[in-house]
Protein backbone atom coordinates (compact mmCIF):
# COMPACT_ATOMS: atom_id res chain seq x y z
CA UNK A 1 -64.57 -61.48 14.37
CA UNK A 2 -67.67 -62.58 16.33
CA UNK A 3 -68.67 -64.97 13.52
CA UNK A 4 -65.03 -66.55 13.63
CA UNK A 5 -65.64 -67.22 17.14
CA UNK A 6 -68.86 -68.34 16.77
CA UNK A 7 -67.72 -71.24 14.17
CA UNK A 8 -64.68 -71.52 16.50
CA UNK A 9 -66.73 -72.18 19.65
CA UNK A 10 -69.44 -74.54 17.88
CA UNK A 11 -66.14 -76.52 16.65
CA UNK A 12 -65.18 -77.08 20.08
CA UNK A 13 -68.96 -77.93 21.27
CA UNK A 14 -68.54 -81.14 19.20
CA UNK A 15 -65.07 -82.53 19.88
CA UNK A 16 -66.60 -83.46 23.72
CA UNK A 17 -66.06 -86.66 24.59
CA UNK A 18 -69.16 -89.32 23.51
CA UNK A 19 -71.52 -90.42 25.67
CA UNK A 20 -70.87 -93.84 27.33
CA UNK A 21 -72.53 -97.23 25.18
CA UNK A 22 -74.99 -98.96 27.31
CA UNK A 23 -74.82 -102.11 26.59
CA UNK A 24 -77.65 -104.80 27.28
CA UNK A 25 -76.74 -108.55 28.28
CA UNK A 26 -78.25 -111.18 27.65
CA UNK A 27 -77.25 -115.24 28.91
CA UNK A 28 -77.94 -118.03 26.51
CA UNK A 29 -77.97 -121.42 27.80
CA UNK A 30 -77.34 -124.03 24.72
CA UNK A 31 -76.88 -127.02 26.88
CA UNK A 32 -76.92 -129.08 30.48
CA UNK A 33 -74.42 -131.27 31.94
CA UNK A 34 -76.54 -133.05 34.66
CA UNK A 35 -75.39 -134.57 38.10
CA UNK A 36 -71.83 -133.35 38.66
CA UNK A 37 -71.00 -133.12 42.31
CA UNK A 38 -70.57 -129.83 43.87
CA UNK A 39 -67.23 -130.89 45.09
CA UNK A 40 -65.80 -131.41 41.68
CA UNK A 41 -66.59 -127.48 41.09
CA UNK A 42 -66.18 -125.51 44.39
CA UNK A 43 -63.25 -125.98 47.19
CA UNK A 44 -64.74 -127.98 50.09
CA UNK A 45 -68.31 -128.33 48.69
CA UNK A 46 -69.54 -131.67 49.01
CA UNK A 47 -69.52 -134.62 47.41
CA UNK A 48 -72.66 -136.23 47.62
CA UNK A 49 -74.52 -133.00 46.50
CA UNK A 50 -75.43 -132.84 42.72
CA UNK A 51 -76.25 -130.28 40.58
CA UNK A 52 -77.03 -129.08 36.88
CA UNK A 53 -74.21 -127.36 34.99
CA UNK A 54 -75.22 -125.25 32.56
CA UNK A 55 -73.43 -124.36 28.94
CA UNK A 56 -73.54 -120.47 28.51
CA UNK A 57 -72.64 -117.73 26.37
CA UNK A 58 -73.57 -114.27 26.85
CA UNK A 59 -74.54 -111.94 24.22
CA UNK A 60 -73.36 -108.31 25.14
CA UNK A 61 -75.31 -105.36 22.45
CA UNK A 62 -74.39 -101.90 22.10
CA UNK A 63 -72.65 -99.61 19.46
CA UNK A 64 -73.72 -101.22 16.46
CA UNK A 65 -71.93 -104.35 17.63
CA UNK A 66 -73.13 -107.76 18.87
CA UNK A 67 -70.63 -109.55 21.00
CA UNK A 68 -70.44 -113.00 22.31
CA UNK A 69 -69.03 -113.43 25.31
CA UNK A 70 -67.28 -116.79 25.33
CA UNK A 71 -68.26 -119.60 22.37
CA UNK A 72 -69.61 -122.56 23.34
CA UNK A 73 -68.59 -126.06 21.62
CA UNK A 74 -69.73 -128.01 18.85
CA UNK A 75 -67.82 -131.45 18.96
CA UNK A 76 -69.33 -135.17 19.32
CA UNK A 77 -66.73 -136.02 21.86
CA UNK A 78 -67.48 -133.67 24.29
CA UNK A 79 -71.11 -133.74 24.10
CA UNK A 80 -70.90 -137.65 24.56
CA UNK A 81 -68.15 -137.46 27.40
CA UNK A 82 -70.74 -134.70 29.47
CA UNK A 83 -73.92 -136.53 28.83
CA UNK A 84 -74.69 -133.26 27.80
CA UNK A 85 -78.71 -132.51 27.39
CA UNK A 86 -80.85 -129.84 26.31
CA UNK A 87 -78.13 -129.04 23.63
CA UNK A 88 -78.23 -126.76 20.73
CA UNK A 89 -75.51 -125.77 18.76
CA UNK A 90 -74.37 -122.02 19.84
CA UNK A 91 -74.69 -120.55 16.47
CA UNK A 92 -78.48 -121.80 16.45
CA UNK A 93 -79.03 -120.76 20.32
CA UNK A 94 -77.89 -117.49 19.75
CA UNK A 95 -80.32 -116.99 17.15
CA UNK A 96 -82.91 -117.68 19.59
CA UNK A 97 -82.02 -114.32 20.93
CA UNK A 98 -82.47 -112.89 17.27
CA UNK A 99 -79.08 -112.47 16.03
CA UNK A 100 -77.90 -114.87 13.23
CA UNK A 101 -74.29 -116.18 13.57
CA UNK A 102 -72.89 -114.07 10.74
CA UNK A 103 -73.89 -110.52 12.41
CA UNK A 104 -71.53 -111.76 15.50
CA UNK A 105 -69.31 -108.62 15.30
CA UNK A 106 -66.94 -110.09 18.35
CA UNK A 107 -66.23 -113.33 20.70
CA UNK A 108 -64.58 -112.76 23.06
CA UNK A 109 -62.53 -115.82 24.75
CA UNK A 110 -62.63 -116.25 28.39
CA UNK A 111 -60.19 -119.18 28.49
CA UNK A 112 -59.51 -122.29 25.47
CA UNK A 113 -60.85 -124.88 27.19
CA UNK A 114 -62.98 -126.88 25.14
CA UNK A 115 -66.78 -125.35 26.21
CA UNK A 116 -65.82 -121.58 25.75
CA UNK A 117 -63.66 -121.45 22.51
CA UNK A 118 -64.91 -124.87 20.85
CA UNK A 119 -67.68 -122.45 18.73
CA UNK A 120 -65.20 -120.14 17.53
CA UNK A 121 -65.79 -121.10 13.77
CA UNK A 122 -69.39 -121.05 14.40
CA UNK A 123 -69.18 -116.88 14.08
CA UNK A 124 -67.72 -116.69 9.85
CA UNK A 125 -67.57 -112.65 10.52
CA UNK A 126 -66.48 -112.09 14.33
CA UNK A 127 -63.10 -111.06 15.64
CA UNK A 128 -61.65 -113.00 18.34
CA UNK A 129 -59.76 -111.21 21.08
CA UNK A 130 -58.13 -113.43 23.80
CA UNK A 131 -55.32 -113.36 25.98
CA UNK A 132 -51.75 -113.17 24.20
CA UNK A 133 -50.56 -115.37 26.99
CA UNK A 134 -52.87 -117.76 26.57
CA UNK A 135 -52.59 -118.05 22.77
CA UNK A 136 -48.99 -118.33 22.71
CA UNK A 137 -49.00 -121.26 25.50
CA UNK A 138 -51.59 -123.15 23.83
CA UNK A 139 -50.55 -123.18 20.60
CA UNK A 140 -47.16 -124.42 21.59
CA UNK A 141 -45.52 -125.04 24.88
CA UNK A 142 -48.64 -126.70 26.02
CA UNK A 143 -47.82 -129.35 23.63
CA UNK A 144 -44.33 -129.67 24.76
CA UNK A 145 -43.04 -132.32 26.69
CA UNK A 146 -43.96 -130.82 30.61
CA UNK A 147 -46.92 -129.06 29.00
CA UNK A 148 -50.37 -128.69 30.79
CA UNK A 149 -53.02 -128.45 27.79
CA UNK A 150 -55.94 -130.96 29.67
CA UNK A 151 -59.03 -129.50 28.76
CA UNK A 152 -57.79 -127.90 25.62
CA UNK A 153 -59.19 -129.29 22.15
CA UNK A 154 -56.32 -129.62 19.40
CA UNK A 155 -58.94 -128.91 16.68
CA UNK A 156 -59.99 -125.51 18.62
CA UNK A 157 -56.29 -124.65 18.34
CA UNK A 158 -55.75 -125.23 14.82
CA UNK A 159 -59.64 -122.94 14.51
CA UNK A 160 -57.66 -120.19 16.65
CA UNK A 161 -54.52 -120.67 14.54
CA UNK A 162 -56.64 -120.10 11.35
CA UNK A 163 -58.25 -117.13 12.62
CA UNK A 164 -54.83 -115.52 13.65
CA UNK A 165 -53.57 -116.13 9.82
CA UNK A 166 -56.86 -114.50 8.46
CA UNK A 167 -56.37 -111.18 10.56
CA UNK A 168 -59.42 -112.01 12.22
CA UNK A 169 -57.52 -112.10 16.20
CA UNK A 170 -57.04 -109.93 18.25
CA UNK A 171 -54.29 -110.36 21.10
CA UNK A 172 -55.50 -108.80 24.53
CA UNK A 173 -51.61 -107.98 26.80
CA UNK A 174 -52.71 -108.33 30.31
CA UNK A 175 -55.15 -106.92 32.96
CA UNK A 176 -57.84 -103.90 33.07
CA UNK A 177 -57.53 -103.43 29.44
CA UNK A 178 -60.18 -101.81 27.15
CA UNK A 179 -60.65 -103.92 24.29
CA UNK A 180 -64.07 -102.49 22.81
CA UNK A 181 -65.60 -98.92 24.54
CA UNK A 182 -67.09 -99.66 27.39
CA UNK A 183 -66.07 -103.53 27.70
CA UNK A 184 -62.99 -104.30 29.65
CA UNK A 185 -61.12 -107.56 30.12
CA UNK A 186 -59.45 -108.82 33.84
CA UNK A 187 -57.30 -111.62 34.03
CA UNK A 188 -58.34 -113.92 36.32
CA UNK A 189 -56.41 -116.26 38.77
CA UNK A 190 -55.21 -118.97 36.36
CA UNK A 191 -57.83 -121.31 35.49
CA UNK A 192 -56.33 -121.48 32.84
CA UNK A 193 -52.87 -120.52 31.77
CA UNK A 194 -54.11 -116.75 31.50
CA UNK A 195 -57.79 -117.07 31.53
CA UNK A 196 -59.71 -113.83 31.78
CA UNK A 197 -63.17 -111.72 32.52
CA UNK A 198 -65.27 -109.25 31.55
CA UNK A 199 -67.00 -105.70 33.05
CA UNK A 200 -69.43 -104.73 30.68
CA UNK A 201 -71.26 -100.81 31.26
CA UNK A 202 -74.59 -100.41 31.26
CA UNK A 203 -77.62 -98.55 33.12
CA UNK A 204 -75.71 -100.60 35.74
CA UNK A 205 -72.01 -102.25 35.14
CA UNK A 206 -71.95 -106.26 35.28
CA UNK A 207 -68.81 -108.37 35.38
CA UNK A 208 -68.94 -111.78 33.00
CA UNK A 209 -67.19 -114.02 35.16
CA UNK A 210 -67.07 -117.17 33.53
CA UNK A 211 -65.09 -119.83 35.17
CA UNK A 212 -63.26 -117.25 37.22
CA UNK A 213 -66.52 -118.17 39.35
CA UNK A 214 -68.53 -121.02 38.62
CA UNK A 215 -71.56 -120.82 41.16
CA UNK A 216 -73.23 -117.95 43.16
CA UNK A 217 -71.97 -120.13 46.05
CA UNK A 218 -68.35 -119.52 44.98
CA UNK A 219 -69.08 -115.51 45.95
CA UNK A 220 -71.67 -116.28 48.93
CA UNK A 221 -69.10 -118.66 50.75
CA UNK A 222 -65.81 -117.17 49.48
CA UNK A 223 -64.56 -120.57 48.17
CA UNK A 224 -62.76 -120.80 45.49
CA UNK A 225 -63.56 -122.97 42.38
CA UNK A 226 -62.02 -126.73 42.51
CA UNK A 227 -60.31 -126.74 39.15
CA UNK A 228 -57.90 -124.30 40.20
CA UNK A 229 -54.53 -125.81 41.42
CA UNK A 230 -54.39 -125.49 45.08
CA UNK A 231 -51.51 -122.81 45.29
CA UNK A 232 -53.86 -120.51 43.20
CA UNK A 233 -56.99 -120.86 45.50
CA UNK A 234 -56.06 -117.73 47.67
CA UNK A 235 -55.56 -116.03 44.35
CA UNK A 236 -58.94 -117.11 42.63
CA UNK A 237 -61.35 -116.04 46.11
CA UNK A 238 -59.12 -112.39 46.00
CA UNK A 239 -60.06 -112.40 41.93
CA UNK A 240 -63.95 -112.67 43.37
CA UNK A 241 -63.87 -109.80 45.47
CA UNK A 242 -62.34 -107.85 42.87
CA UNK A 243 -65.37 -108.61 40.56
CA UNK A 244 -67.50 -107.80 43.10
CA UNK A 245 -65.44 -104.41 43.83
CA UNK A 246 -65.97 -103.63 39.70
CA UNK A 247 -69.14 -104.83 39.62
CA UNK A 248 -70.59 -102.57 42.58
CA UNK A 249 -72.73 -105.39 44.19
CA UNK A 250 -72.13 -108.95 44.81
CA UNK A 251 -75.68 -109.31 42.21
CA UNK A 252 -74.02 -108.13 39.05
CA UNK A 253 -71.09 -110.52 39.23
CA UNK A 254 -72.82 -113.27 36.96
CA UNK A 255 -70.92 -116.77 37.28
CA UNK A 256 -70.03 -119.10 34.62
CA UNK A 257 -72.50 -122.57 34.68
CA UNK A 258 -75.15 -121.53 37.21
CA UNK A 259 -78.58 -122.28 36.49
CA UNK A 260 -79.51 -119.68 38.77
CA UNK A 261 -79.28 -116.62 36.67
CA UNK A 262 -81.88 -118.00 34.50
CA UNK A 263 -83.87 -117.67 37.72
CA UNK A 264 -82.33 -114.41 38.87
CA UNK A 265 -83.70 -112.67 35.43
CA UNK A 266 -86.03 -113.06 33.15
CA UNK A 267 -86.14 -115.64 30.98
CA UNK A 268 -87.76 -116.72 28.18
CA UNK A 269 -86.65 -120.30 26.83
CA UNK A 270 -83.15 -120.14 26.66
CA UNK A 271 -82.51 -116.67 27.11
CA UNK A 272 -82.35 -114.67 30.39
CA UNK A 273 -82.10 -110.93 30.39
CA UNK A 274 -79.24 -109.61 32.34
CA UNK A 275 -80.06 -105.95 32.76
């Protein structure tokens, strides 16, 4: 009898729950857009202020997996329309920070506008997860007559189509859902037509904000970013304080094309050390 309860107690010991995956984060800059005015970027900033935009992905580790956050772009046209500098392709960036572009486990989309899902067929092994809203309007009523799809590259949408037809995408329904253990996805305030975000756990949680917030300023001032239509500004500067709410401090919200967290961390070349 005591034996049976023994084994029956020791079965019990190791059906607890697992410990928590700390992830690390780490920012990879593959490119600059220099001179855009701040007023192009953030509600009421001005005009005849310029500053460097910087191309980013994030690379979140933990759990034997190593996720992308966002995918960068690849395509002549866009590098020639940005006057984009400093550029290296995202698959050869992220090596930089010494994972090769096949041991990409996940990318996760924040929106499909053409700097954050033009790399998705950079990744051959990766799954994709975006929003299901967002793939259904933008591979088809965004083409229709009345449709919005500025910003959108067809070719990333045929990529996206591919993926879904390989069983390689993964559909994410709506707000504060757990996609991975420990990584959760927000939608945001309609950058796009369901654009989303990221809270990521660690020794310390971090939310990936990508354009959801586009400078530190965005958070400091409590403006909201200039690409949203102007009905959806109120929504967008309530979407901040949220992030900052999940995040736990107004420091671990990390916005989408600042230089500054390459200052804020440290960096070595391209690569900046969240945590």
């Amino acid at each position: 009898m005591l034996t049976r309860w023994l084994l029956a107690a020791g079965a019990f010991a190791f059906t607890g729950a697992a410990a928590p995956i700390e992830y690390s984060i780490e920012a990879i800059r593959y490119g600059i857009a220099p001179g855009v005015p701040v007023g192009a970027l953030i509600v009421d900033g001005p005009k005849d202020e310029k500053v460097d935009v910087d191309f980013v992905v994030w690379l979140i580790q933990g759990g034997g997996r190593n996720i992308l956050f966002d995918s960068g772009f690849h395509r002549e046209r866009w590098l020639k329309q940005w006057s984009v500098t400093d550029y290296l392709q995202p698959d050869q960036a992220v090596s930089q920070a010494g994972v090769k572009p096949e041991e990409v486990t996940d990318v996760v989309i924040s929106h499909a506008h053409w700097d954050h899902m033009g790399g998705i067929d950079l990744f051959p092994k990766a799954t994709v997860w975006i929003q299901a809203d967002e793939f259904h309007y933008y591979t088809g009523e965004a083409w229709q007559a009345g449709g919005q799809n500025g910003g959108i590259d067809p070719d990333d949408v045929q990529q996206l189509v591919r993926l879904n037809t390989e069983g390689r995408l993964r559909l994410v329904n709506g707000d504060n859902v757990e996609i991975i253990p420990g990584i959760r996805v927000y939608t945001g305030s309609r950058h796009t037509f369901a654009s989303q975000y990221l809270r990521v756990e660690g020794k310390r949680p971090f939310v990936l904000a990508s354009d959801n917030v586009y400078f530190y300023r965005n958070l400091s001032e409590h403006k909201a970013s200039a690409t949203f239509a102007d009905e959806d500004h109120a929504a967008n500067i309530k979407a901040q304080a949220r992030m900052i709410e999940l995040a736990g401090s107004i420091d671990r919200v990390v916005p989408g094309h600042d230089a500054l967290q390459f200052q804020k961390f440290p960096t070595h070349g391209r690569v900046a050390k969240i945590d």
